[in-house]
Protein backbone atom coordinates (compact mmCIF):
# COMPACT_ATOMS: atom_id res chain seq x y z
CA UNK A 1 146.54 115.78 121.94
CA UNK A 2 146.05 112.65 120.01
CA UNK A 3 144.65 110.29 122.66
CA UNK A 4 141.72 113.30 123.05
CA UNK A 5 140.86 112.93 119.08
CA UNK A 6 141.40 108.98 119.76
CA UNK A 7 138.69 109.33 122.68
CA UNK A 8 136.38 111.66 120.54
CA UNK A 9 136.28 109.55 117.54
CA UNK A 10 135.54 106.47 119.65
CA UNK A 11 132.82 108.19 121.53
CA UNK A 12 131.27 109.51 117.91
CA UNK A 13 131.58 105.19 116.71
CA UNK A 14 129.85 104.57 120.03
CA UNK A 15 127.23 107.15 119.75
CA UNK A 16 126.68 106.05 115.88
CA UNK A 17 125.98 102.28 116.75
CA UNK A 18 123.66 103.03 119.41
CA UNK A 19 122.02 104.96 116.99
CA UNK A 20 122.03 102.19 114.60
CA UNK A 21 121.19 99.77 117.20
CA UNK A 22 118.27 101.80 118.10
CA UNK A 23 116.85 101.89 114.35
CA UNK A 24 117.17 98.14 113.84
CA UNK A 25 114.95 97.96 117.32
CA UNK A 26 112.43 100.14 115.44
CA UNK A 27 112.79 98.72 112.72
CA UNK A 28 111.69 95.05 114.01
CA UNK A 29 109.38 96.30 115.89
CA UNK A 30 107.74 97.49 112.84
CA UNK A 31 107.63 94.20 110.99
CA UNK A 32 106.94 92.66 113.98
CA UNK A 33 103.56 94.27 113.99
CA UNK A 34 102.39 93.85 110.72
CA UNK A 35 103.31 96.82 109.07
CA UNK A 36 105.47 96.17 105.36
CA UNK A 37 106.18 98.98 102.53
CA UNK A 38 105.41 96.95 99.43
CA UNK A 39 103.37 97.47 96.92
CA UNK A 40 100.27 96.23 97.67
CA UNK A 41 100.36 98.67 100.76
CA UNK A 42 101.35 101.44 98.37
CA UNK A 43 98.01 100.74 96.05
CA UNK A 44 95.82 100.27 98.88
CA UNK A 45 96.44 103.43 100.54
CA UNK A 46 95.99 105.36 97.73
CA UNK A 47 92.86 103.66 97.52
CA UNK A 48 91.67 104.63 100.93
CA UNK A 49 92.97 108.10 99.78
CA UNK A 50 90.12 108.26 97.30
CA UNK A 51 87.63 106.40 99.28
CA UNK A 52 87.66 109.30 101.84
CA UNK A 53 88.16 111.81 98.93
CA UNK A 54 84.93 110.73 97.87
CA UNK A 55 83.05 111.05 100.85
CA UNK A 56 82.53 107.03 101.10
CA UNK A 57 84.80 107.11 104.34
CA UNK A 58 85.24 109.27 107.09
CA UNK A 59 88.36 111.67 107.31
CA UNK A 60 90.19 110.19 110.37
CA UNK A 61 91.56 114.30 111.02
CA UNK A 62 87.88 115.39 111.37
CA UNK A 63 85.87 112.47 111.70
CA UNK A 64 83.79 113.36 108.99
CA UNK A 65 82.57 112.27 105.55
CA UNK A 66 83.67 115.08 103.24
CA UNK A 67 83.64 115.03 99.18
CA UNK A 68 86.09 116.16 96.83
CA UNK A 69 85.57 114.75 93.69
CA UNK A 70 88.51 116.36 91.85
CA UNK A 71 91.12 115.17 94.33
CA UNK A 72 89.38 111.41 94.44
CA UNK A 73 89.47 111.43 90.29
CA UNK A 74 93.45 112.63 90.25
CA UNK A 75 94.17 109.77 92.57
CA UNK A 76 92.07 107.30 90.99
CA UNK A 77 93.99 108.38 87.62
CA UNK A 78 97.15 107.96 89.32
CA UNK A 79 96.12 104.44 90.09
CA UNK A 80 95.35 103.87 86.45
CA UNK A 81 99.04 104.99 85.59
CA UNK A 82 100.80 102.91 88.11
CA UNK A 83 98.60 100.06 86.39
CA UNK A 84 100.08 100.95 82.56
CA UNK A 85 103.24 101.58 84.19
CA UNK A 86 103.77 98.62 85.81
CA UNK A 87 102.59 96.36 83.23
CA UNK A 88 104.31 92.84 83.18
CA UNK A 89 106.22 93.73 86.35
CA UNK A 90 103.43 92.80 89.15
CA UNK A 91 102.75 89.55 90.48
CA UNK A 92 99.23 87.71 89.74
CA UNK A 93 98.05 88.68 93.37
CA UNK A 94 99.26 92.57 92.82
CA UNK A 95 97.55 93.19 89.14
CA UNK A 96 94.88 91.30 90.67
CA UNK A 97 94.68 93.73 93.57
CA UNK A 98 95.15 96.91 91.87
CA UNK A 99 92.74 95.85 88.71
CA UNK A 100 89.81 95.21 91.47
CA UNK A 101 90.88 98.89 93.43
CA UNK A 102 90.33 100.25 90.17
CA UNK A 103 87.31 98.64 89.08
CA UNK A 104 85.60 99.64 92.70
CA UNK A 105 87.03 103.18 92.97
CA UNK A 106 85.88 103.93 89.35
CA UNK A 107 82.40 102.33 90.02
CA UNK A 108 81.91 104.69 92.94
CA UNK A 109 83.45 107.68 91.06
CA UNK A 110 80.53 107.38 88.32
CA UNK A 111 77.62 106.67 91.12
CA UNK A 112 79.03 109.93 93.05
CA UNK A 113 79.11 111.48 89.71
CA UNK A 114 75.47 110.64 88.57
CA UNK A 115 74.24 111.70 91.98
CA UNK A 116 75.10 115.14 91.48
């Protein structure tokens, strides 16, 4: 009886660092082409977030441009928060990066605004 939980639990460790194995694989694949989770990614896909909210990009699910000024103004806030929030604790290039998102993203905000 306890050589079959002996074989069990080394069959469960086996299983576990293929698993593991298998993640690490993934996970250098990942890096490997290009993609990172930092911050600057974080801020700049928001910023594509309102860019198609505002009907200045296409919506890669429909392939259309399609406004909604509400949703593109919350996110644009957001953006604006992150910036107050984060004050002192970016590097030049990040406050650099998300002051210019801003600046652009609010510009087109009050152009889509006016238009209406």
């Amino acid at each position: 009886m306890e050589e079959q939980e002996k074989h069990i639990d080394e069959a469960w460790k086996e299983k576990i660092d293929k698993e593991r194995q298998q993640e690490k694989q993934n996970s250098d694949t990942s890096n490997q082409e290009g993609f990172e989770a930092n911050f600057s990614f974080f801020i700049s896909t928001l910023a594509l977030q309102a860019s198609i909210a505002m009907g200045v990009i296409d919506n890669p699910v429909t392939q259309q441009k399609e406004e909604n000024l509400n949703q593109a103004k919350l996110i644009i806030d957001t953006l604006g928060i992150l910036k107050e929030k984060t004050k002192g604790n970016l590097t030049a290039e990040e406050e650099s990066l998300l002051e210019n998102i801003l600046y652009q993203l609010r510009t087109q905000y009050i152009t889509k605004v006016r238009e209406r």
